[in-house]
C-alpha atoms as a PDB file:
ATOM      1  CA  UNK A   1     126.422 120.963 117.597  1.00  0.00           C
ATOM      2  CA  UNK A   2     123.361 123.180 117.148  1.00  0.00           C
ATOM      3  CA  UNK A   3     120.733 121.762 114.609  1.00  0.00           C
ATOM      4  CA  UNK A   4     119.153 124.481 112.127  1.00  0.00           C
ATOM      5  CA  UNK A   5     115.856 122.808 112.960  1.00  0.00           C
ATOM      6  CA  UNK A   6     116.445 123.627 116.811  1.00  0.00           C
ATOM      7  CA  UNK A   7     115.276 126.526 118.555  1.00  0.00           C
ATOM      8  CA  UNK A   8     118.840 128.488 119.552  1.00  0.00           C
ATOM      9  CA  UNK A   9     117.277 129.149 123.232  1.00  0.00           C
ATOM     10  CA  UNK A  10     117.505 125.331 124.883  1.00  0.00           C
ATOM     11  CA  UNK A  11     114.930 126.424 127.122  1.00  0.00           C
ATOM     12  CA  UNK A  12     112.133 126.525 124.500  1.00  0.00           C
ATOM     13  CA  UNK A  13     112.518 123.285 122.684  1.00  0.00           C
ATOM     14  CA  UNK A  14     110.168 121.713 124.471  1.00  0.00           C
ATOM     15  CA  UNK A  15     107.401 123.652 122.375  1.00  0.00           C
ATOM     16  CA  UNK A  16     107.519 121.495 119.015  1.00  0.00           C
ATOM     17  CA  UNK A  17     106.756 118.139 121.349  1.00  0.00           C
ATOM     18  CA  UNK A  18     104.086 120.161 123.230  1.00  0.00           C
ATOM     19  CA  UNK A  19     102.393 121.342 120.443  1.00  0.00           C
ATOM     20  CA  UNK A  20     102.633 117.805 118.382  1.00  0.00           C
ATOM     21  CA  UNK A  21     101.342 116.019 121.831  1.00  0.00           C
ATOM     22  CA  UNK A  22      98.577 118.064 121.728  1.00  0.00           C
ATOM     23  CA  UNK A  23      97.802 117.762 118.508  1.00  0.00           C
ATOM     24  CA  UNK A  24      97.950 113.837 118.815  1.00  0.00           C
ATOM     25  CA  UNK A  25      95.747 114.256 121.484  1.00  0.00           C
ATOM     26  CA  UNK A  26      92.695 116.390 119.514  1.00  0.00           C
ATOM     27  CA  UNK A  27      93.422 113.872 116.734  1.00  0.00           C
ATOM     28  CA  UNK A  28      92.919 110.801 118.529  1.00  0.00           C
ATOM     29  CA  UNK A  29      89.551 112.274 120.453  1.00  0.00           C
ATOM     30  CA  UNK A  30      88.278 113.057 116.964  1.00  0.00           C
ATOM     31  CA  UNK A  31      89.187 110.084 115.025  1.00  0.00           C
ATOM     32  CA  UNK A  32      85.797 108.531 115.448  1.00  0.00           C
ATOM     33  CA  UNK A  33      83.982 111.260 114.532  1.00  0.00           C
ATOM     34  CA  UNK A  34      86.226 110.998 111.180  1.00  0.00           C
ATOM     35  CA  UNK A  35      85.585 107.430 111.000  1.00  0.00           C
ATOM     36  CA  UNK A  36      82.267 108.066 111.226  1.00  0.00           C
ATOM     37  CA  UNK A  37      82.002 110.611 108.785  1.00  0.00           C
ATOM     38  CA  UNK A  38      84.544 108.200 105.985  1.00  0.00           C
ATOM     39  CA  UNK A  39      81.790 105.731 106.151  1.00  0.00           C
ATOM     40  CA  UNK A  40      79.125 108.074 105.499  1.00  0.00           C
ATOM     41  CA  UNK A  41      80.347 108.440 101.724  1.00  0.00           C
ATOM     42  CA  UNK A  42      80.320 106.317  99.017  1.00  0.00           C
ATOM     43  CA  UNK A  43      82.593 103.119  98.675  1.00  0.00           C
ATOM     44  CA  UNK A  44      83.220 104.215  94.788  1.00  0.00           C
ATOM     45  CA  UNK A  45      84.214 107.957  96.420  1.00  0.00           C
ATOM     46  CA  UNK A  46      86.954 106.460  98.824  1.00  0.00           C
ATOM     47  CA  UNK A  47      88.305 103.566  96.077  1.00  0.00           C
ATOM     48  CA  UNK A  48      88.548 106.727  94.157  1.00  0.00           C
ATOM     49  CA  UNK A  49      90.699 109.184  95.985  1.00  0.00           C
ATOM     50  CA  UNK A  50      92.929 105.786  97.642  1.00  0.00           C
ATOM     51  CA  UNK A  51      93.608 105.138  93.995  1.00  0.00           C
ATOM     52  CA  UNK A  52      94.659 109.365  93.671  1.00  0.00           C
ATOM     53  CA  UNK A  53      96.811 108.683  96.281  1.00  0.00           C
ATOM     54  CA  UNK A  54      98.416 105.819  94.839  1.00  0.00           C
ATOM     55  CA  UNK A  55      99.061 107.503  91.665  1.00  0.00           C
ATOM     56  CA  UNK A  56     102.399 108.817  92.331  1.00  0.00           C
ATOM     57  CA  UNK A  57     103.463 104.942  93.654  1.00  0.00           C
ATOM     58  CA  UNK A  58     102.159 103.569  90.477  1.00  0.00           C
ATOM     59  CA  UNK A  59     104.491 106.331  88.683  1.00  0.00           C
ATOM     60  CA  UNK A  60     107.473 105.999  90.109  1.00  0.00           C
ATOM     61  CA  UNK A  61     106.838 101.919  90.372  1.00  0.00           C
ATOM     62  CA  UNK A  62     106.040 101.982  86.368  1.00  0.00           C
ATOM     63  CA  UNK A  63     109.039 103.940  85.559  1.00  0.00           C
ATOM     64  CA  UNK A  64     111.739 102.340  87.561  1.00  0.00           C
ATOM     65  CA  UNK A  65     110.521  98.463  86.370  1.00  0.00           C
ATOM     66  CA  UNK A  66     110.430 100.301  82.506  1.00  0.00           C
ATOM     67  CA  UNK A  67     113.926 102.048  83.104  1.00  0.00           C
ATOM     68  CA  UNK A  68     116.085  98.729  81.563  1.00  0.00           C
ATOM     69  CA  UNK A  69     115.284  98.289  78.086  1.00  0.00           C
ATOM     70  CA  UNK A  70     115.824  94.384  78.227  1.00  0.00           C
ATOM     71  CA  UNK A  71     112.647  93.766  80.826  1.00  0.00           C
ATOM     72  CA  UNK A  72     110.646  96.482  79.590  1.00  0.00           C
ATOM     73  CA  UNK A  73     108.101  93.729  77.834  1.00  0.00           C
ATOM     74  CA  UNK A  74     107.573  91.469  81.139  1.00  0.00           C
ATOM     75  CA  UNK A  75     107.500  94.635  83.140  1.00  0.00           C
ATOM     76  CA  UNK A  76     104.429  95.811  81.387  1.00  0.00           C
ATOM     77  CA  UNK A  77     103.041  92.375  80.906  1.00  0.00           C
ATOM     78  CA  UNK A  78     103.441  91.704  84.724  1.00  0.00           C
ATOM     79  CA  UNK A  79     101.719  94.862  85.122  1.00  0.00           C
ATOM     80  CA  UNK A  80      98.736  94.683  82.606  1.00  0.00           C
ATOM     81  CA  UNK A  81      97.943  91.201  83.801  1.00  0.00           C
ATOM     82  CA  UNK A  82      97.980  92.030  87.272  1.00  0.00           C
ATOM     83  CA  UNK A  83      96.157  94.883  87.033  1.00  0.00           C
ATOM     84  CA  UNK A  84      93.311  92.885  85.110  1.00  0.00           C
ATOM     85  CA  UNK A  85      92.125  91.282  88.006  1.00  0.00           C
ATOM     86  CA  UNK A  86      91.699  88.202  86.545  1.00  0.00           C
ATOM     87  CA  UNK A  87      91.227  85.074  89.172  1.00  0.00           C
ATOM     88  CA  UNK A  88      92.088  81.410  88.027  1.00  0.00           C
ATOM     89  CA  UNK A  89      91.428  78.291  90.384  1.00  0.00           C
ATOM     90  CA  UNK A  90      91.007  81.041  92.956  1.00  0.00           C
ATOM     91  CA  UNK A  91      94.366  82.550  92.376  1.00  0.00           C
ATOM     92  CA  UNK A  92      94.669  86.400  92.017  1.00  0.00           C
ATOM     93  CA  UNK A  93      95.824  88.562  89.288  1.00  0.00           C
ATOM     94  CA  UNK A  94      98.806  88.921  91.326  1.00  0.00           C
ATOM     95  CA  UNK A  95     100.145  85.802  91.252  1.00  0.00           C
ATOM     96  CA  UNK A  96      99.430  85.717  87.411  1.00  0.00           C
ATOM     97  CA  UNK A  97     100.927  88.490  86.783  1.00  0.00           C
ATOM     98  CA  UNK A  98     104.208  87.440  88.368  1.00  0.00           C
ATOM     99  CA  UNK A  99     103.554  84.195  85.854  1.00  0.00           C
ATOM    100  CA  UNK A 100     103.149  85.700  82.671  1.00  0.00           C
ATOM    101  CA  UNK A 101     106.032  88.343  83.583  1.00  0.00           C
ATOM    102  CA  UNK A 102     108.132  85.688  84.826  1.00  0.00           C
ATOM    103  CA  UNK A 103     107.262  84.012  81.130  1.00  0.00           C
ATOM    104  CA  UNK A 104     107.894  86.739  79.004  1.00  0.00           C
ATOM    105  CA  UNK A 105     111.162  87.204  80.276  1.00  0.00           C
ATOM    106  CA  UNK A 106     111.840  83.537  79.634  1.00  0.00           C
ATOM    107  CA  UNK A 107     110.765  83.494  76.020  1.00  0.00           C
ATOM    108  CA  UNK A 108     112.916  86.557  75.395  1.00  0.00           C
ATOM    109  CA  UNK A 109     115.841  85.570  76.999  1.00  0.00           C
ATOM    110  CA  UNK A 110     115.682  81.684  75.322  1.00  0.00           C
ATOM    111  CA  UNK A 111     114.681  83.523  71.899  1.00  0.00           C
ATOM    112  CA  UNK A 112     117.563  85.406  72.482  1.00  0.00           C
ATOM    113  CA  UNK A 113     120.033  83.148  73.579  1.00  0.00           C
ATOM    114  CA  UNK A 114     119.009  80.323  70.501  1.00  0.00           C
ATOM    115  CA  UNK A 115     120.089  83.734  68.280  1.00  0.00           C
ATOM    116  CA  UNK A 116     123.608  84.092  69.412  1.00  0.00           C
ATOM    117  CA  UNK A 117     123.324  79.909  69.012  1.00  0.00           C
ATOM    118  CA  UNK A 118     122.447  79.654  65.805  1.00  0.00           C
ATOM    119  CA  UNK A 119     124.978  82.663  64.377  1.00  0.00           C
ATOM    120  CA  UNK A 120     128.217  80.788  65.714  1.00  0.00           C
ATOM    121  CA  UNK A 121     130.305  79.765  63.066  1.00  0.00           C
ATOM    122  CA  UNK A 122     130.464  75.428  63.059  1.00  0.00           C
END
């Protein structure tokens, strides 16, 4: 079966690897010279547009962990915290986050749960 994304005429398919080969090729002979020239700017410049480029993770990260209305709190906690920076005994926001996260959703789901508790009928 013929893919759409296939020339029709078997005999020219080779192009698309010939041209990308090539292309691999002046990319790799140039790559220092682009190294070169990434180091030449500012750190705050490249932090900068790596964060732009992470924007669209963060996004779509953000809005599935906010989707479920239930771990919306420790989702944003987690994320707040984490995104802090804050270091304790060494230990990065990352792991704190996860701890306060991992917290929150404890104290809401034991607030919760002593709720239903305390509404039963004795």
């Amino acid at each position: 079966m013929l893919q759409p994304h296939a020339h029709p005429d078997p005999h020219k398919r080779y192009t698309a690897a010939l041209v990308a080969g090539l292309f691999y090729l002046v990319m790799a002979l140039l790559g220092g010279a682009v190294a070169g020239v990434l180091t030449a700017f500012p750190t705050a410049l490249i932090m900068g547009v790596a964060g732009l480029a992470l924007l669209g993770t963060i996004a779509n990260g953000l809005a599935a962990s906010l989707q479920e209305a239930r771990y919306r709190e420790a989702a944003v906690i987690t994320f707040l915290v984490t995104l802090s920076g804050v270091t304790l005994m060494g230990v990065g926001s990352a792991f704190w986050g996860l701890v306060a996260g991992t917290l929150t959703l404890f104290v809401e789901h034991f607030r919760a749960r002593t709720s239903t508790i305390d509404r039963t009928p004795s």
